[in-house]
C-alpha atoms as a PDB file:
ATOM      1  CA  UNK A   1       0.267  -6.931   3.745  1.00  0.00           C
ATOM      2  CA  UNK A   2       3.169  -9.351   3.542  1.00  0.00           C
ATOM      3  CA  UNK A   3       5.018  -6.376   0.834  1.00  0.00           C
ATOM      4  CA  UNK A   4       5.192  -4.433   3.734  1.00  0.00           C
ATOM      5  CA  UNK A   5       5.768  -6.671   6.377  1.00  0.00           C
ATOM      6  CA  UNK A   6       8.828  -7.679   4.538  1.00  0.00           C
ATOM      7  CA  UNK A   7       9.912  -3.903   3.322  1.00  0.00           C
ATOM      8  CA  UNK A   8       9.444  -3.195   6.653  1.00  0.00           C
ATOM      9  CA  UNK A   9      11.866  -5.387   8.498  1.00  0.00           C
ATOM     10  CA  UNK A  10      14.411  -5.272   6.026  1.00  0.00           C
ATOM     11  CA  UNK A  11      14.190  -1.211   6.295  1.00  0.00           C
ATOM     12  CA  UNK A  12      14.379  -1.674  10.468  1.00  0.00           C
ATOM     13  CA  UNK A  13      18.010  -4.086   9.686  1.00  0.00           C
ATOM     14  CA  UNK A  14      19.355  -2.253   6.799  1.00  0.00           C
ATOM     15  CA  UNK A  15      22.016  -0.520   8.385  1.00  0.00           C
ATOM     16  CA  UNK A  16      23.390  -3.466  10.648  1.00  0.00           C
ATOM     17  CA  UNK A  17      23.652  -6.163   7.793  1.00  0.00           C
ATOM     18  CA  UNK A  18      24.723  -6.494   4.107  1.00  0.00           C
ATOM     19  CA  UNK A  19      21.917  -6.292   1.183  1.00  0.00           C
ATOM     20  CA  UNK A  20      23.117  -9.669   0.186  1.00  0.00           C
ATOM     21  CA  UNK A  21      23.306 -11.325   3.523  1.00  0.00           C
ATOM     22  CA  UNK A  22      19.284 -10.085   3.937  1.00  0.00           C
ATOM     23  CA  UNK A  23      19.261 -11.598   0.523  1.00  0.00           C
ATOM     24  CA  UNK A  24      20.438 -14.746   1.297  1.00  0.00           C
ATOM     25  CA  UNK A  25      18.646 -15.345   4.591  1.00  0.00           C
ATOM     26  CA  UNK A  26      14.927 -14.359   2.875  1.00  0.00           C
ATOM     27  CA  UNK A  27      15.708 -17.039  -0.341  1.00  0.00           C
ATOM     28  CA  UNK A  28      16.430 -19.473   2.361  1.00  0.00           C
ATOM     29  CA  UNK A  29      14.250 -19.343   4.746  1.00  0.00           C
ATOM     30  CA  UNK A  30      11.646 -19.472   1.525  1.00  0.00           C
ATOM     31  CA  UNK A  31      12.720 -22.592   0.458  1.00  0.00           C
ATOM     32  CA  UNK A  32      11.332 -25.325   3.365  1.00  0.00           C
ATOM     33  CA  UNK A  33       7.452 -24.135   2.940  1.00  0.00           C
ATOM     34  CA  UNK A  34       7.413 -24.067  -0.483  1.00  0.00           C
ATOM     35  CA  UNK A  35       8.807 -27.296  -0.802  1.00  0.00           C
ATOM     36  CA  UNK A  36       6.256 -28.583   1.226  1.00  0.00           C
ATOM     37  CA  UNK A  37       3.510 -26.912  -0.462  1.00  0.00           C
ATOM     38  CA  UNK A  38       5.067 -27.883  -3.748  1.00  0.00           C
ATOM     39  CA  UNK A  39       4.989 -31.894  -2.529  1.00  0.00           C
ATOM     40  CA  UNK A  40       1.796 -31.694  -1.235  1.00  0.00           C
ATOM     41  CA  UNK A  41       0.303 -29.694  -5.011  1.00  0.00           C
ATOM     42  CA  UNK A  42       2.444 -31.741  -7.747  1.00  0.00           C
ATOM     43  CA  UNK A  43       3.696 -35.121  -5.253  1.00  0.00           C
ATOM     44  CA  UNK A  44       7.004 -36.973  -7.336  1.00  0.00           C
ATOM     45  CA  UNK A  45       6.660 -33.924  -9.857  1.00  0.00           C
ATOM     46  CA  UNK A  46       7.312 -31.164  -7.559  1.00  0.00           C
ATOM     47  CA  UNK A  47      10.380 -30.197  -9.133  1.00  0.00           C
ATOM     48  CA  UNK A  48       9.585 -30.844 -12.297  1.00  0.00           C
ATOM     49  CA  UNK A  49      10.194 -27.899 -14.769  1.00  0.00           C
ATOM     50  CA  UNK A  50       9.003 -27.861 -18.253  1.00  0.00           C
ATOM     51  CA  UNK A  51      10.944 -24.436 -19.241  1.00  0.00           C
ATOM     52  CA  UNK A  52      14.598 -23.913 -18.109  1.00  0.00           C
ATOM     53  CA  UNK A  53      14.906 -21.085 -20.081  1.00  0.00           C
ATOM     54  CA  UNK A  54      11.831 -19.352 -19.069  1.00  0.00           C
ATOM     55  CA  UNK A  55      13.104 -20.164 -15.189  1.00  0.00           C
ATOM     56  CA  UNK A  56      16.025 -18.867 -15.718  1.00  0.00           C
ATOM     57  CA  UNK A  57      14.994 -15.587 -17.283  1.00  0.00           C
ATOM     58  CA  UNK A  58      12.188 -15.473 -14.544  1.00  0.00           C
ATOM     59  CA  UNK A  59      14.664 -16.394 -11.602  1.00  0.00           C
ATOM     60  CA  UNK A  60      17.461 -13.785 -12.784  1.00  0.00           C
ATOM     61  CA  UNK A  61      14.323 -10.969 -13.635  1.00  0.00           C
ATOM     62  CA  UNK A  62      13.135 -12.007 -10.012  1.00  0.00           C
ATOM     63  CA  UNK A  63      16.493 -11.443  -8.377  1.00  0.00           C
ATOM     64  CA  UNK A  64      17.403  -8.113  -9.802  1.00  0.00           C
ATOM     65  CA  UNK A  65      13.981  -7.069  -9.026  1.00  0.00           C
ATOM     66  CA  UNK A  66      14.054  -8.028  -5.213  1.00  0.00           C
ATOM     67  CA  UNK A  67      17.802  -7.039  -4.851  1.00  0.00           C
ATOM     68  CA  UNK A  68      16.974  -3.704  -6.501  1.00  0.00           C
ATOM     69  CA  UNK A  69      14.079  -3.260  -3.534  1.00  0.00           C
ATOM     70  CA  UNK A  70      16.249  -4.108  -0.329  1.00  0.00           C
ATOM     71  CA  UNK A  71      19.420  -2.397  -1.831  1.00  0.00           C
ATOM     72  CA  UNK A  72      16.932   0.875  -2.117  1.00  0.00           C
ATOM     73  CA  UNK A  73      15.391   0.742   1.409  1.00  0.00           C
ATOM     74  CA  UNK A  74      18.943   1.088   2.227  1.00  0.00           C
ATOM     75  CA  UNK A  75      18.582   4.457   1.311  1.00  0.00           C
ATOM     76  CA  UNK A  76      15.080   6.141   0.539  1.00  0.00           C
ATOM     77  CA  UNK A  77      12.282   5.981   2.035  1.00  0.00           C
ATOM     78  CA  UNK A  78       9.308   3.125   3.392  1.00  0.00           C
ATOM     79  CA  UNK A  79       6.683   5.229   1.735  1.00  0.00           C
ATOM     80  CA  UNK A  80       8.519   6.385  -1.284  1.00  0.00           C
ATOM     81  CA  UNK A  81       9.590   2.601  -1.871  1.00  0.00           C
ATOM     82  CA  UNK A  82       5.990   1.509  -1.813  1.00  0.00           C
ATOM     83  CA  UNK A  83       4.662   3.650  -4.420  1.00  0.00           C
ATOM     84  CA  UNK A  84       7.580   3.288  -6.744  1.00  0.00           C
ATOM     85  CA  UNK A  85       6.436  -0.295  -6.609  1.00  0.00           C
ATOM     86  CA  UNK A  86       2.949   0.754  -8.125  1.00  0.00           C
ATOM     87  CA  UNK A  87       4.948   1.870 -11.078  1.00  0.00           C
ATOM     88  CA  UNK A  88       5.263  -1.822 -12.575  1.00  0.00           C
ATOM     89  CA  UNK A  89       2.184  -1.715 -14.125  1.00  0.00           C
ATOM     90  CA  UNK A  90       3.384   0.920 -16.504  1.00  0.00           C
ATOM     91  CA  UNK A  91       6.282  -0.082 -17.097  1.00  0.00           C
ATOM     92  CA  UNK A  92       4.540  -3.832 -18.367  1.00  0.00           C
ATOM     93  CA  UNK A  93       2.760  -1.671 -20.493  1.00  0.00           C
ATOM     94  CA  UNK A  94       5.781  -0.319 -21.990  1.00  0.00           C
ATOM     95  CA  UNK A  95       7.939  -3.615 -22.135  1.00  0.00           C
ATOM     96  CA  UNK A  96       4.992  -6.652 -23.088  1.00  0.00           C
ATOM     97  CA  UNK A  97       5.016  -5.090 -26.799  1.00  0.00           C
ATOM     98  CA  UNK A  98       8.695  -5.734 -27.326  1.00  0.00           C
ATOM     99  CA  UNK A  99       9.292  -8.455 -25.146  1.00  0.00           C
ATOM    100  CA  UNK A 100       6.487 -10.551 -25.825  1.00  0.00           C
ATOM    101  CA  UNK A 101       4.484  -9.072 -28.717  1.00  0.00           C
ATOM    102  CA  UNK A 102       1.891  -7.980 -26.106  1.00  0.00           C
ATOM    103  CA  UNK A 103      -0.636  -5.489 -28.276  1.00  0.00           C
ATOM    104  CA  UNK A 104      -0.615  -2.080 -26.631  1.00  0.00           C
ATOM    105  CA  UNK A 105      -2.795   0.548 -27.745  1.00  0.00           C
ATOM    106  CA  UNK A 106      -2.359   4.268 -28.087  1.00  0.00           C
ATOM    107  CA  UNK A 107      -4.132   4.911 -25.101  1.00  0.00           C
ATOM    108  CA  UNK A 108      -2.434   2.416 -22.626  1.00  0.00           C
ATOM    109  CA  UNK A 109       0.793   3.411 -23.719  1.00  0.00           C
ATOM    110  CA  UNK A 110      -0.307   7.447 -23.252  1.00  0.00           C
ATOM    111  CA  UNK A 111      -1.745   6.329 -19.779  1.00  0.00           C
ATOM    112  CA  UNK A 112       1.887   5.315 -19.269  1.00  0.00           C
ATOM    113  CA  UNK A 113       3.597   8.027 -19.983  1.00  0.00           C
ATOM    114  CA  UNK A 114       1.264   9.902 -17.588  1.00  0.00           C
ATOM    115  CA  UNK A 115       2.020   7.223 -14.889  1.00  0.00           C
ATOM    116  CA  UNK A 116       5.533   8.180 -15.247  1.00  0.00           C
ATOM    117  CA  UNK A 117       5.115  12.181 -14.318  1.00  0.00           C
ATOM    118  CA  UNK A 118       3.827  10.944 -11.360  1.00  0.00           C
ATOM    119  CA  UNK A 119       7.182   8.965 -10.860  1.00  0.00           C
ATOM    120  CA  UNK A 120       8.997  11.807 -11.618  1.00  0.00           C
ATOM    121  CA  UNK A 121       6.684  14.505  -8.959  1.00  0.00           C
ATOM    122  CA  UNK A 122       7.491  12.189  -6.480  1.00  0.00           C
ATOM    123  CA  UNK A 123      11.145  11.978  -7.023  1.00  0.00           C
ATOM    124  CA  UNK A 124      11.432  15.895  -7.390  1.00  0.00           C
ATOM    125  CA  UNK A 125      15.090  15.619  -8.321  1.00  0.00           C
ATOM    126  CA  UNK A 126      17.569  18.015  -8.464  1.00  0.00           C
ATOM    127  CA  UNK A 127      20.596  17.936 -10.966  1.00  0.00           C
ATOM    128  CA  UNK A 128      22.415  15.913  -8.691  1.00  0.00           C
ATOM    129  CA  UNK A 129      19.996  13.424  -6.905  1.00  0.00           C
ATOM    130  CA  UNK A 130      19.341  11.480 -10.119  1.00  0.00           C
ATOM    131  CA  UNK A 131      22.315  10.049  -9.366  1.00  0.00           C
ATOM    132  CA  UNK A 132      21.611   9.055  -5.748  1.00  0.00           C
ATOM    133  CA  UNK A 133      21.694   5.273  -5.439  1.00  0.00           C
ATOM    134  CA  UNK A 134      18.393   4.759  -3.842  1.00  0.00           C
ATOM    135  CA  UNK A 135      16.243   6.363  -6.841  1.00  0.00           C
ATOM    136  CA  UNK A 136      18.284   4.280  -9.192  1.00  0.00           C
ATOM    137  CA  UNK A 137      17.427   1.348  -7.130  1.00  0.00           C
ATOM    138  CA  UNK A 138      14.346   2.225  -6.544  1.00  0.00           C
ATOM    139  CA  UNK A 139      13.271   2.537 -10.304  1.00  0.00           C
ATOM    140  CA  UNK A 140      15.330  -0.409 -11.158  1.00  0.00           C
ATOM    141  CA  UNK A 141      13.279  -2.271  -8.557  1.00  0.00           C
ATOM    142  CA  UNK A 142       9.764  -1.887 -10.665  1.00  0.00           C
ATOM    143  CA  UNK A 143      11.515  -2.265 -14.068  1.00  0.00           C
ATOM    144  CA  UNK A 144      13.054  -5.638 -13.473  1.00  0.00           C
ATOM    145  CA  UNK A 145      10.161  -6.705 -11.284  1.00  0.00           C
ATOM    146  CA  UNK A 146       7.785  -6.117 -14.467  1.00  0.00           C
ATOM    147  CA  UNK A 147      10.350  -8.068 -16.311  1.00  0.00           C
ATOM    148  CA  UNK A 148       9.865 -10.993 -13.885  1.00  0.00           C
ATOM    149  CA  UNK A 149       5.634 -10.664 -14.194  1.00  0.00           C
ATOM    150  CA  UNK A 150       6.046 -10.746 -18.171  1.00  0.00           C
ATOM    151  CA  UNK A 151       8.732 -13.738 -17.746  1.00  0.00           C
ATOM    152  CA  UNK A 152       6.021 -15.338 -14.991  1.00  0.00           C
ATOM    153  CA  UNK A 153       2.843 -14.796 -17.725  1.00  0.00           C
ATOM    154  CA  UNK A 154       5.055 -16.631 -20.089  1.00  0.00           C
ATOM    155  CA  UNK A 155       6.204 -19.671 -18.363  1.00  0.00           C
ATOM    156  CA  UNK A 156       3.029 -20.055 -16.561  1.00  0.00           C
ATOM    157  CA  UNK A 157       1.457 -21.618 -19.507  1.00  0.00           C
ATOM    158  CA  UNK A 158       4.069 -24.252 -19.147  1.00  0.00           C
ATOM    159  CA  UNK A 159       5.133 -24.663 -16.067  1.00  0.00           C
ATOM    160  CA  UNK A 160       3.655 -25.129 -12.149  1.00  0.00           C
ATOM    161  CA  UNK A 161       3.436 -21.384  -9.977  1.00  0.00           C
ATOM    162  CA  UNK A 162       4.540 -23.738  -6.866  1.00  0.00           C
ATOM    163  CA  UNK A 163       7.322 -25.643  -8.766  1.00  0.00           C
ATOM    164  CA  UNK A 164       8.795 -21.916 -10.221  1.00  0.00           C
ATOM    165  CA  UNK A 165       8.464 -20.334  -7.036  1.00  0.00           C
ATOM    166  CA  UNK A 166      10.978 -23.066  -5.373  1.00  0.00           C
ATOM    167  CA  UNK A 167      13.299 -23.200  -8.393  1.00  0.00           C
ATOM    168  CA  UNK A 168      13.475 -19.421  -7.817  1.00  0.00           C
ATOM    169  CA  UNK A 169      14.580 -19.169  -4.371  1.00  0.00           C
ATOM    170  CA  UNK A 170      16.961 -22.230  -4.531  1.00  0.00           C
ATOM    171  CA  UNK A 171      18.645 -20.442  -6.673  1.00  0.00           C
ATOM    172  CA  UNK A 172      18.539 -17.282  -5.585  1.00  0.00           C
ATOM    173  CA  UNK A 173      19.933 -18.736  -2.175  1.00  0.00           C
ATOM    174  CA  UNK A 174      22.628 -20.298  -3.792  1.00  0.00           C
ATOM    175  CA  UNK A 175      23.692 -16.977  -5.870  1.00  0.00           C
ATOM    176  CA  UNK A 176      23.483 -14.948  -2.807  1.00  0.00           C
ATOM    177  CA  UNK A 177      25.576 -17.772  -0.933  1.00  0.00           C
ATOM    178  CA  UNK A 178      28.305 -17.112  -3.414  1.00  0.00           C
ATOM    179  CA  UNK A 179      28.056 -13.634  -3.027  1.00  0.00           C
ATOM    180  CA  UNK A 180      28.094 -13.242   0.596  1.00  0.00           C
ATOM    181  CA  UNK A 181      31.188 -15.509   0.663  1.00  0.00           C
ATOM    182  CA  UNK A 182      33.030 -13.996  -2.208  1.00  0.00           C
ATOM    183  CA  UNK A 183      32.270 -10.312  -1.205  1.00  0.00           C
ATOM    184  CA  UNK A 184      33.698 -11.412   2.709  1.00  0.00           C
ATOM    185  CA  UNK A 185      30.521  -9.985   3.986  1.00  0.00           C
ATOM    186  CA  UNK A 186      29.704 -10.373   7.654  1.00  0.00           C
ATOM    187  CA  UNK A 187      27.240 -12.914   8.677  1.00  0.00           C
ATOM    188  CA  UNK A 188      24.790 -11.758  11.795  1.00  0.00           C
ATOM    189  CA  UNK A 189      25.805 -12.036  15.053  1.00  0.00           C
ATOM    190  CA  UNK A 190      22.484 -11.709  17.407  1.00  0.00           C
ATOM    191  CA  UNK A 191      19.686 -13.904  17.751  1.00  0.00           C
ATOM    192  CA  UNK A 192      17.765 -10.832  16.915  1.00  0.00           C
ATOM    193  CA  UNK A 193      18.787 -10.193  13.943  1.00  0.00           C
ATOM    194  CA  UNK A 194      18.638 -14.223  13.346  1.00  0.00           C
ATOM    195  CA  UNK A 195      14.575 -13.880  14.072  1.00  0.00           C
ATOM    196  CA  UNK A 196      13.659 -11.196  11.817  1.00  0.00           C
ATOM    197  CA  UNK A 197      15.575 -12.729   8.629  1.00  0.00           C
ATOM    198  CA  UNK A 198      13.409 -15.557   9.667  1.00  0.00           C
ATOM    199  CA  UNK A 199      10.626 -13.889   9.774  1.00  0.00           C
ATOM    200  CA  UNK A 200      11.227 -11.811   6.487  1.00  0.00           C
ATOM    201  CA  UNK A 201      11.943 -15.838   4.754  1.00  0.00           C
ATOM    202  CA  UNK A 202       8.414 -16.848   6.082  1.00  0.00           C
ATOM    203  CA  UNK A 203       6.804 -14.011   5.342  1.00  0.00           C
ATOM    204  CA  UNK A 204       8.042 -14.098   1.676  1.00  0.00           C
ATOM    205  CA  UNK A 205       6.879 -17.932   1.311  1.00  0.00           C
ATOM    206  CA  UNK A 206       3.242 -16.744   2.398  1.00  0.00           C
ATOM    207  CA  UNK A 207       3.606 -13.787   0.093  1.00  0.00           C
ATOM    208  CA  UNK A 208       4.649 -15.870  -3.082  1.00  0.00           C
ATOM    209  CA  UNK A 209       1.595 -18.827  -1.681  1.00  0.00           C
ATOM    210  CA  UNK A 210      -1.080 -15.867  -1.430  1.00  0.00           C
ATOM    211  CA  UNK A 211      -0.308 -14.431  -4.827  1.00  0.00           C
ATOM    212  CA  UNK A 212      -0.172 -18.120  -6.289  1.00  0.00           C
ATOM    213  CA  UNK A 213      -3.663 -19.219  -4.707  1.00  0.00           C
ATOM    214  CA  UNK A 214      -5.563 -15.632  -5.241  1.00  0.00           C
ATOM    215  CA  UNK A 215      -5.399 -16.093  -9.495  1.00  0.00           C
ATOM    216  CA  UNK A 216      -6.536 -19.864  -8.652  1.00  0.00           C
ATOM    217  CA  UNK A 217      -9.824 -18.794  -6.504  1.00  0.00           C
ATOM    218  CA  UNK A 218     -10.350 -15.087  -8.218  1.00  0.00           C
ATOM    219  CA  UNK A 219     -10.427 -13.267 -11.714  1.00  0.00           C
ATOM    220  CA  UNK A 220      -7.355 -11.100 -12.238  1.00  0.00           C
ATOM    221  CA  UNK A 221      -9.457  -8.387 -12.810  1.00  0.00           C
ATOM    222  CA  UNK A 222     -10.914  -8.451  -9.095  1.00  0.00           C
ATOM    223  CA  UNK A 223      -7.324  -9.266  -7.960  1.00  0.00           C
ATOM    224  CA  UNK A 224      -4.932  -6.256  -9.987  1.00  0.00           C
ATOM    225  CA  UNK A 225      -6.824  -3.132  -7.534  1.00  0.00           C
ATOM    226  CA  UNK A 226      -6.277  -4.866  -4.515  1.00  0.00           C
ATOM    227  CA  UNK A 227      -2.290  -4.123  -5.006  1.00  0.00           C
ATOM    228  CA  UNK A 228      -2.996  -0.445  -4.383  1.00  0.00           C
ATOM    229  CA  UNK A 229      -3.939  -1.411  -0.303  1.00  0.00           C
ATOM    230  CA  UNK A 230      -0.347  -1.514   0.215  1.00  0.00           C
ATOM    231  CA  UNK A 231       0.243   1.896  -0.363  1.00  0.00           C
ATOM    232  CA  UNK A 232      -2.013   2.911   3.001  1.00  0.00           C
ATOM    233  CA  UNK A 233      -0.343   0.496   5.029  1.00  0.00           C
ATOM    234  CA  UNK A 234       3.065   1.524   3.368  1.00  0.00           C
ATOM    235  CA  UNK A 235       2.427   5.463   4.243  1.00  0.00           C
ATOM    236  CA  UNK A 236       1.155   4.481   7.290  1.00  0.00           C
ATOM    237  CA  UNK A 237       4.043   2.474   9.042  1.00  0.00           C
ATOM    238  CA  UNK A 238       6.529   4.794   7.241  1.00  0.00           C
ATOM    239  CA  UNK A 239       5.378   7.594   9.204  1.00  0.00           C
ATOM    240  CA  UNK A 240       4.685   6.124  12.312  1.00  0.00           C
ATOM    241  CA  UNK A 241       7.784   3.745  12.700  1.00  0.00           C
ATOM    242  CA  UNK A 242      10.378   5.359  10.854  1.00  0.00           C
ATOM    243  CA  UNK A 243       9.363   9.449  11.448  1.00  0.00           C
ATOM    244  CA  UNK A 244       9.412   9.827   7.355  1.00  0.00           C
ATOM    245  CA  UNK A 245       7.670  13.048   6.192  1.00  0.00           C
ATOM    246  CA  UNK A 246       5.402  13.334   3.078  1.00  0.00           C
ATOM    247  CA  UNK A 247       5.477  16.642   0.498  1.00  0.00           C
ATOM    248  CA  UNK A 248       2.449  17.614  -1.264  1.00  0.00           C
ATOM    249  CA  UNK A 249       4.451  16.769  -4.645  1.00  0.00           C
ATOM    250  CA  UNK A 250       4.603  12.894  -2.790  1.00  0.00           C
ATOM    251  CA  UNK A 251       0.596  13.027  -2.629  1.00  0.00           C
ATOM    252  CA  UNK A 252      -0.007  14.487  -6.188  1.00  0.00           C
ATOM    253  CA  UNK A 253       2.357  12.028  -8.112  1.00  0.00           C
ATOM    254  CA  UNK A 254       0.656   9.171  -5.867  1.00  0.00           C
ATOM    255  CA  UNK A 255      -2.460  10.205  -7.165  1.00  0.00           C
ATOM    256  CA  UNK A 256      -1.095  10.209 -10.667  1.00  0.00           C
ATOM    257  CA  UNK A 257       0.210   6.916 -10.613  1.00  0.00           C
ATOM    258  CA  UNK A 258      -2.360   5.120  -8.912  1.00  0.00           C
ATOM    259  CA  UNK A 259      -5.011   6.320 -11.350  1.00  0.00           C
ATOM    260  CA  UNK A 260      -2.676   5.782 -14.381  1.00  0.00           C
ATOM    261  CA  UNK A 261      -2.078   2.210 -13.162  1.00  0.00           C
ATOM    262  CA  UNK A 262      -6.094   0.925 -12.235  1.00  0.00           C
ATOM    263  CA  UNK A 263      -6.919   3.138 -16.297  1.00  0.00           C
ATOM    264  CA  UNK A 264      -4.572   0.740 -17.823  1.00  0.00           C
ATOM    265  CA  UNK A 265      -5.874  -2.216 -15.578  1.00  0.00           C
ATOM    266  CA  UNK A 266      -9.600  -1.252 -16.608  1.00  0.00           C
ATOM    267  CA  UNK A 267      -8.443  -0.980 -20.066  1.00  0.00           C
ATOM    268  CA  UNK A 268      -6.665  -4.498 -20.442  1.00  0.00           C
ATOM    269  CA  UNK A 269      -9.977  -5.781 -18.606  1.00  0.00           C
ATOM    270  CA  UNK A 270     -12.418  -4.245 -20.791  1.00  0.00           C
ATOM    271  CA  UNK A 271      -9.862  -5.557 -24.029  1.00  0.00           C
ATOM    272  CA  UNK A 272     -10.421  -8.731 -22.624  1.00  0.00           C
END
């Protein structure tokens, strides 16, 4: 719910503001509730990090992956967005074997490459819409963003979720900063505007608390299916608030991905 919420609300500003000023505003309006959480979870070790290289590969992973997603609802699609974000699964089954000697069987990887005809229905590109920057954003948005979950599995077994998580958008703040300033970009001018980028900062400290607390009280298993309820919600508010229309090709490959992604899921469960 808080995926869309933010997706949402950056799609509604997207046209009046830079991608890095939206940036900017959501890593720093992050920052003050997670550093309260992270005080009242860890006390005088709240920023205490074990692994500066795993942050740093997870903060850079996590960047790309979230710049990727408001630079592409720049230009495609609420709905489209949504389910291209159901792709990550397969593409962690692709990348854990070579990234972090993850063993991948036959069949997860063949699920995968399933998943991925899916990707492509939905797409339906011509010759020259491949090149179109939102479905390169859009697909780079799932690719880094399984990157940053690999990264995250990693340097979870040394490091706090809370204590990452604030790490990660102090310095994403800071890199967007230096952005914003060296690319002249202009800064919002309406308390409107003001609001919502507070709202989207808020929103993404609740998002990162949920998804911190839900693998402390519940088994991933139980947790990994329950991603799939934003693409409802996604569809829903993309055709109601921003007048997209859906293809039957949009449907099919949503099918195809979906089941693709909770076979692998099942399969990693059932491995377990």
């Amino acid at each position: 719910i808080f995926t869309i919420t933010i997706a949402s609300l950056v799609k509604l500003i997207a046209d009046d503001l830079s991608v890095f000023i939206i940036l900017f505003f959501r890593y720093l309006f992050c920052i003050p509730l997670l550093f309260l959480t992270a005080i009242y979870q860890r006390r005088e070790k709240a920023l205490k990090i074990e692994s500066k290289l795993g942050l740093a590969i997870r903060t850079l992973t996590g960047i790309a992956a979230f710049g990727s997603l408001f630079g592409a609802l720049k230009f495609i699609n609420l709905s489209l967005m949504t389910i291209l974000l159901q792709a990550m699964p397969l593409f962690i089954t692709i990348l854990a074997p070579l990234l972090i000697k993850e063993l991948v069987g036959w069949f997860r990887r063949t699920i995968a490459i399933i998943g991925f005809i899916g990707v492509f229905l939905i797409l339906n590109p011509g010759p020259e819409e491949w090149i179109n920057k939102g479905v390169i954003l859009g697909l780079m948005c799932p690719f880094f963003g399984a990157l940053m979950l690999i990264s995250v599995r990693k340097l979870g077994q040394t490091d706090h979720p809370t204590s990452i998580a604030l790490w990660y958008n102090i310095f994403g703040s800071l890199i967007f900063l230096l952005i914003c300033i060296l690319n002249k970009d202009e800064w919002p001018k309406y308390y409107e505007i003001f609001l919502i980028l507070f709202v989207i900062g808020i929103a993404s400290s609740f998002q990162q608390i949920c998804l911190a607390y839900s693998h402390k009280f519940a088994p991933a298993s139980l947790l990994a299916p329950l991603r799939y309820i934003s693409v409802p919600i996604g569809i829903i508010v993309g055709v109601s608030f921003f007048n997209e229309t859906l293809s039957s090709n949009f449907f099919l490959g949503t099918i195809i991905i979906i089941a693709s992604s909770l076979m692998i899921i099942h399969r990693e469960n059932v491995k377990k």
